[in-house]
PDB file of N, CA and C in Angstrom:
ATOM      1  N   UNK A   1      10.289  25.837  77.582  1.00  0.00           N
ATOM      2  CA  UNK A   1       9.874  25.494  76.227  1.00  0.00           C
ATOM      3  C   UNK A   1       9.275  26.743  75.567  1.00  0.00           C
ATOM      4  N   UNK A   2       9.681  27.003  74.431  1.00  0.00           N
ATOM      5  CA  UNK A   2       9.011  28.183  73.709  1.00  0.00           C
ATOM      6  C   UNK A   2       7.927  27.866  72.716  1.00  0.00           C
ATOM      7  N   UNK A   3       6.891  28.620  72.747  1.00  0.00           N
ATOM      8  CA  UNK A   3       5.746  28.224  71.691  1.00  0.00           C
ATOM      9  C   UNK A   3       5.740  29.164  71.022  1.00  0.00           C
ATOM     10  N   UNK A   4       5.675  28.957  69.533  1.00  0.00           N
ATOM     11  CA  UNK A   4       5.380  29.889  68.330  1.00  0.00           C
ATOM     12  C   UNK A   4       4.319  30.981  68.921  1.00  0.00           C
ATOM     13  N   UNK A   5       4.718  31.515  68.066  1.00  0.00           N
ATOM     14  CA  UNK A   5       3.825  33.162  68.895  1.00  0.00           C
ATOM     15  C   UNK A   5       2.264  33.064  67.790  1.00  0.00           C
ATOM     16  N   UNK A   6       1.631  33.668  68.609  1.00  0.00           N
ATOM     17  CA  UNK A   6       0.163  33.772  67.573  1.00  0.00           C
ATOM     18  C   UNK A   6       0.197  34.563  66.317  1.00  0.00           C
ATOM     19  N   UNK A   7       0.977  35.547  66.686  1.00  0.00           N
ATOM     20  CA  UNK A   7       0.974  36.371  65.022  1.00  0.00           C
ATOM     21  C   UNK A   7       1.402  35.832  63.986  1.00  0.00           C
ATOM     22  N   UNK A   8       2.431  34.569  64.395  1.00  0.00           N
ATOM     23  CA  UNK A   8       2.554  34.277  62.855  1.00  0.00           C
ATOM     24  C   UNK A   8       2.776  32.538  62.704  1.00  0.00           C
ATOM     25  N   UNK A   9       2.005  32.224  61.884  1.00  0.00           N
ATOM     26  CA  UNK A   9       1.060  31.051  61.563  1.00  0.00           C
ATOM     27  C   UNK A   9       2.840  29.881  61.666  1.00  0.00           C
ATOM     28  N   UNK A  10       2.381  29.019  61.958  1.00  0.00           N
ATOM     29  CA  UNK A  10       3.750  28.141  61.782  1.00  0.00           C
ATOM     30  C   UNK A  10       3.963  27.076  60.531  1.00  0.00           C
ATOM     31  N   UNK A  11       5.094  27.175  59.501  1.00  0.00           N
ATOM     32  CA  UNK A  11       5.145  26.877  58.475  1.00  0.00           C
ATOM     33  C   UNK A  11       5.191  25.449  58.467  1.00  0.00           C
ATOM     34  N   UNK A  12       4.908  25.076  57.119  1.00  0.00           N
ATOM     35  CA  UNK A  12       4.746  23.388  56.965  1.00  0.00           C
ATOM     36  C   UNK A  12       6.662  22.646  57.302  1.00  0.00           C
ATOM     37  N   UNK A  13       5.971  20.986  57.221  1.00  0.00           N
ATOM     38  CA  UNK A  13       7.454  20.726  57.457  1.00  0.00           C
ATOM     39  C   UNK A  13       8.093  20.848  56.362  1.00  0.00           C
ATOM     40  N   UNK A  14       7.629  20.875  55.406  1.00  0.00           N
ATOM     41  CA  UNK A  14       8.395  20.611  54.099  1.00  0.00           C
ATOM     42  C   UNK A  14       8.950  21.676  53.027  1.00  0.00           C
ATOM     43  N   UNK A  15       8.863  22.944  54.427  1.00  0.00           N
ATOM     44  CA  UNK A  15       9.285  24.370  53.299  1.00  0.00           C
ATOM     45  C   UNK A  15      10.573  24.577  53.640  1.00  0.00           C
ATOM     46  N   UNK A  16      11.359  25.026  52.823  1.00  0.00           N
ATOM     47  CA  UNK A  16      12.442  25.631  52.386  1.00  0.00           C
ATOM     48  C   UNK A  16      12.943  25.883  53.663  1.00  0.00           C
ATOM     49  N   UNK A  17      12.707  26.615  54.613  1.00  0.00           N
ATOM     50  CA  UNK A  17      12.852  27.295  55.646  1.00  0.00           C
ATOM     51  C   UNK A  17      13.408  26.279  56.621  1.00  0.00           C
ATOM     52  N   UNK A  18      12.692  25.487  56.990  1.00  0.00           N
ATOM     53  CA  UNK A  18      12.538  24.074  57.875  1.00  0.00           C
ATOM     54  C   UNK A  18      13.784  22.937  57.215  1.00  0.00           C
ATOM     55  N   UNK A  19      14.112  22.403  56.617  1.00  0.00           N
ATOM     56  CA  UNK A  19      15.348  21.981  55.663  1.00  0.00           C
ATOM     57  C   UNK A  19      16.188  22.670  54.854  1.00  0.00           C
ATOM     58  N   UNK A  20      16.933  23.328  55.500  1.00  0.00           N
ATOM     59  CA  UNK A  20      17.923  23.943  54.249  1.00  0.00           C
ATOM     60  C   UNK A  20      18.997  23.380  54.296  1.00  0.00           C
ATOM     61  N   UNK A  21      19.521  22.081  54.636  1.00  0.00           N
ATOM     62  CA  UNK A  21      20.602  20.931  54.294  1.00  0.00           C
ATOM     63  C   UNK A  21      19.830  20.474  53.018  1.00  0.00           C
ATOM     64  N   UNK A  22      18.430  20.464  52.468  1.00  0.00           N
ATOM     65  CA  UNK A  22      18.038  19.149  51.575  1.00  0.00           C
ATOM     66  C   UNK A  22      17.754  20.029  50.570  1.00  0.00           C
ATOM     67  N   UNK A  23      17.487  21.292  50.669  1.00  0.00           N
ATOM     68  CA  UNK A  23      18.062  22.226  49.921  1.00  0.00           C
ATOM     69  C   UNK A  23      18.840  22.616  49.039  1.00  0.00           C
ATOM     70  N   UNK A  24      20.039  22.803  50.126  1.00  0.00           N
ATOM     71  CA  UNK A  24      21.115  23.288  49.596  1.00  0.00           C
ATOM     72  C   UNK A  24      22.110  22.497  48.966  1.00  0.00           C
ATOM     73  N   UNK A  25      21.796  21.142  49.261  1.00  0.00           N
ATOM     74  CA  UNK A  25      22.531  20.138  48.613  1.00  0.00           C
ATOM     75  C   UNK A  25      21.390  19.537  47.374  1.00  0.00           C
ATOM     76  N   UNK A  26      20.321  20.272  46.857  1.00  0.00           N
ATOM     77  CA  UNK A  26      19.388  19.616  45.454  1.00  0.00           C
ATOM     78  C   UNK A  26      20.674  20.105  44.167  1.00  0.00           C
ATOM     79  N   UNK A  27      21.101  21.465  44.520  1.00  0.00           N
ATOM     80  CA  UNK A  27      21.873  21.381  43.231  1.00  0.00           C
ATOM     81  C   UNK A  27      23.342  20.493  42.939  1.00  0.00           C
ATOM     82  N   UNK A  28      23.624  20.150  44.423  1.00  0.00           N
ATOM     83  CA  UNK A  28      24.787  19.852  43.960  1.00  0.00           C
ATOM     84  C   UNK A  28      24.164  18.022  43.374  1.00  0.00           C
ATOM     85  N   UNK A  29      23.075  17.202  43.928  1.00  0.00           N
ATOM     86  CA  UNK A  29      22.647  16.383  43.364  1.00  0.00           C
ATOM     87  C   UNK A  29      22.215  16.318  41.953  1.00  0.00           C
ATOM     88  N   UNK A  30      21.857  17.648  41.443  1.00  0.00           N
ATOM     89  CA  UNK A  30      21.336  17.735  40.426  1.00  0.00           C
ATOM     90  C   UNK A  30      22.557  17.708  39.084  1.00  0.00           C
ATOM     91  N   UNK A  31      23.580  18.100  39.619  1.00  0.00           N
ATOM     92  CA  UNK A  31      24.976  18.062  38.991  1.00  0.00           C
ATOM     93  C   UNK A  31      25.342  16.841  38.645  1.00  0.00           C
ATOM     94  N   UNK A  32      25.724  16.108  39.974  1.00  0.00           N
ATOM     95  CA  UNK A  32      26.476  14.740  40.088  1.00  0.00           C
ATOM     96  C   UNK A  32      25.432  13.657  38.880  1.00  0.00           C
ATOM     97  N   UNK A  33      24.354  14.123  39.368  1.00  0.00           N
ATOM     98  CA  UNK A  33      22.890  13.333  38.219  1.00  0.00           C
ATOM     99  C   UNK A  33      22.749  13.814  36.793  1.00  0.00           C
ATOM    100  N   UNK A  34      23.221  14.720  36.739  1.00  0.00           N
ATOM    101  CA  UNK A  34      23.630  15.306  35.117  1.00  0.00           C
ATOM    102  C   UNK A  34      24.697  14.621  34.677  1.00  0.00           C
ATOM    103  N   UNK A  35      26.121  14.381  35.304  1.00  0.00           N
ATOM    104  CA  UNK A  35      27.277  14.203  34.940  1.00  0.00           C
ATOM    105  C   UNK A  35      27.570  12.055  35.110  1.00  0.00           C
ATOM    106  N   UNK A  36      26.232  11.809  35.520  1.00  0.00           N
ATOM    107  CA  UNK A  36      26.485  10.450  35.704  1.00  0.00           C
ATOM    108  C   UNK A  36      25.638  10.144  34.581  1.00  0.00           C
ATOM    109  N   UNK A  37      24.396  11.054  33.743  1.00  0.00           N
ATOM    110  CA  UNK A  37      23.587  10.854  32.727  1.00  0.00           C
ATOM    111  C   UNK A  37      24.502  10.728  31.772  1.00  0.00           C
ATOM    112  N   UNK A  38      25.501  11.558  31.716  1.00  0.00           N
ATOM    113  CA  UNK A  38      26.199  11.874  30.681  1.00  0.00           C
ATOM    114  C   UNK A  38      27.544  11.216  30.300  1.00  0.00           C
ATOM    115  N   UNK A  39      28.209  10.442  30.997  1.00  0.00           N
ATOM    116  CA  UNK A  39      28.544   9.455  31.116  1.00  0.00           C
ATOM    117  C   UNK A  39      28.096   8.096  30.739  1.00  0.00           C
ATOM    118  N   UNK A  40      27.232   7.635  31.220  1.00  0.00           N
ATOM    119  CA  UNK A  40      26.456   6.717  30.743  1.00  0.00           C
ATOM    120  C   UNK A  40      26.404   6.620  29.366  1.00  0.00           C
ATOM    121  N   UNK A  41      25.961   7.888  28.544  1.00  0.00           N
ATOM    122  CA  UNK A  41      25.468   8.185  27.203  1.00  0.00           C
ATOM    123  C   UNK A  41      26.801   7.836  26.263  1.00  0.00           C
ATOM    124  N   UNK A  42      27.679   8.559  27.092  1.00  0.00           N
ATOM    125  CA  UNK A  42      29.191   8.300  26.645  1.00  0.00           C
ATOM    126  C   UNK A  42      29.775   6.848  26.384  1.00  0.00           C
ATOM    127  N   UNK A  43      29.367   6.395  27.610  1.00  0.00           N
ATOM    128  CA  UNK A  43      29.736   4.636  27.376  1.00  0.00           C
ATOM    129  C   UNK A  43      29.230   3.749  26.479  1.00  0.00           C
ATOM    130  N   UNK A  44      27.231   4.340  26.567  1.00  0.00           N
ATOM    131  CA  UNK A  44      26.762   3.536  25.532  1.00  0.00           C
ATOM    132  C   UNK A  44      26.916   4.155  24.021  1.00  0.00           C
ATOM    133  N   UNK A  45      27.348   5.011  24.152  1.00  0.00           N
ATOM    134  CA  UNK A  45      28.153   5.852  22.346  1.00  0.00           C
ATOM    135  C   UNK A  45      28.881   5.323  22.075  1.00  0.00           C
ATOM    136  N   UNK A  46      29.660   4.609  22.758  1.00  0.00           N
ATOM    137  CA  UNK A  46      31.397   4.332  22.284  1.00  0.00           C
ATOM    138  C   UNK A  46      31.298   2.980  22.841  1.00  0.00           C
ATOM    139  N   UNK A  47      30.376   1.956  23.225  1.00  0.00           N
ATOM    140  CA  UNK A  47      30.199   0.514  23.243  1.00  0.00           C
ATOM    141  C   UNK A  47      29.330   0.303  21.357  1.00  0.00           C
ATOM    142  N   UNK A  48      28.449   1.315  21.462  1.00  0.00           N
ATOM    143  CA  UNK A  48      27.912   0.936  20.333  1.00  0.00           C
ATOM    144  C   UNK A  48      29.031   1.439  18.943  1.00  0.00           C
ATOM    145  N   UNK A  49      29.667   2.160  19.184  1.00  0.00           N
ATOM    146  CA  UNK A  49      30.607   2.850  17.906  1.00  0.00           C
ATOM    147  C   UNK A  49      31.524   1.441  18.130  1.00  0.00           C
ATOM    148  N   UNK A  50      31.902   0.665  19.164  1.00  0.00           N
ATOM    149  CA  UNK A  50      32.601  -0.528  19.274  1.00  0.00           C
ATOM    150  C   UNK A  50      32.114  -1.665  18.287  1.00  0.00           C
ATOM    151  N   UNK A  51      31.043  -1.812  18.434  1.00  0.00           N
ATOM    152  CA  UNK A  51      30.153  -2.754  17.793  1.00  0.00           C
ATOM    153  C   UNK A  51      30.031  -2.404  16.065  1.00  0.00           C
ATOM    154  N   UNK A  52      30.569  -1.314  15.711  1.00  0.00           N
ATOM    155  CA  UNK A  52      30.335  -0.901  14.203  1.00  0.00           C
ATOM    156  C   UNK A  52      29.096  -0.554  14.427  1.00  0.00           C
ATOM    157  N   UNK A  53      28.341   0.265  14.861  1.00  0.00           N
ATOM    158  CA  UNK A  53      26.967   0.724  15.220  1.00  0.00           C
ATOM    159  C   UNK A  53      26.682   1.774  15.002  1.00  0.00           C
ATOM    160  N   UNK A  54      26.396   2.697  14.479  1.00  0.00           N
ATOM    161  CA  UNK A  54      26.161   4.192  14.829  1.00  0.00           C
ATOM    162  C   UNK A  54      25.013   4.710  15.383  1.00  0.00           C
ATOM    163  N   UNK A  55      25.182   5.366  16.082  1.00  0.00           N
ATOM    164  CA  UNK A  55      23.753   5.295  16.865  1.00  0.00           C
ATOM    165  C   UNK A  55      22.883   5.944  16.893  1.00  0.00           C
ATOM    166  N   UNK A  56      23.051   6.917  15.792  1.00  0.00           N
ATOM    167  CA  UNK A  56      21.609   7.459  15.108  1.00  0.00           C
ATOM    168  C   UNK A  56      20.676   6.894  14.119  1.00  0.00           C
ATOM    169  N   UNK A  57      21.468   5.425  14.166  1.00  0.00           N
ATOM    170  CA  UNK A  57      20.814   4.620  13.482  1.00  0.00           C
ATOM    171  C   UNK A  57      19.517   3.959  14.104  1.00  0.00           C
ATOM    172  N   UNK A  58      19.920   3.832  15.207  1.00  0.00           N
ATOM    173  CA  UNK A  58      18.533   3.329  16.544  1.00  0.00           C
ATOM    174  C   UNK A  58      17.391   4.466  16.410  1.00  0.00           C
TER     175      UNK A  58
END
């Protein structure tokens, strides 16, 4: 079994270093969560333009 050495302090669980799967996959979440916002916006634009609505009227 190996133990961290004394010179250098051992990092938290939750840094960068220690997860870089949850990481490296924030942007691609951050995408898919942009592009499902935007969508949405799309549907409710063009349900309400359905309705005779315009929706800068809200």
């Amino acid at each position: 079994m190996s133990r961290p050495r004394a010179d250098r302090p051992t990092r938290p669980l939750n840094s960068i270093e220690s997860n870089p799967i949850i990481y490296s996959s924030l942007p691609v979440n951050l995408i898919s969560l942009v592009i499902s916002i935007h969508s949405l916006l799309w549907k409710a634009y063009y349900f309400l333009n359905g309705q005779g609505i315009a929706p800068w009227t809200i």
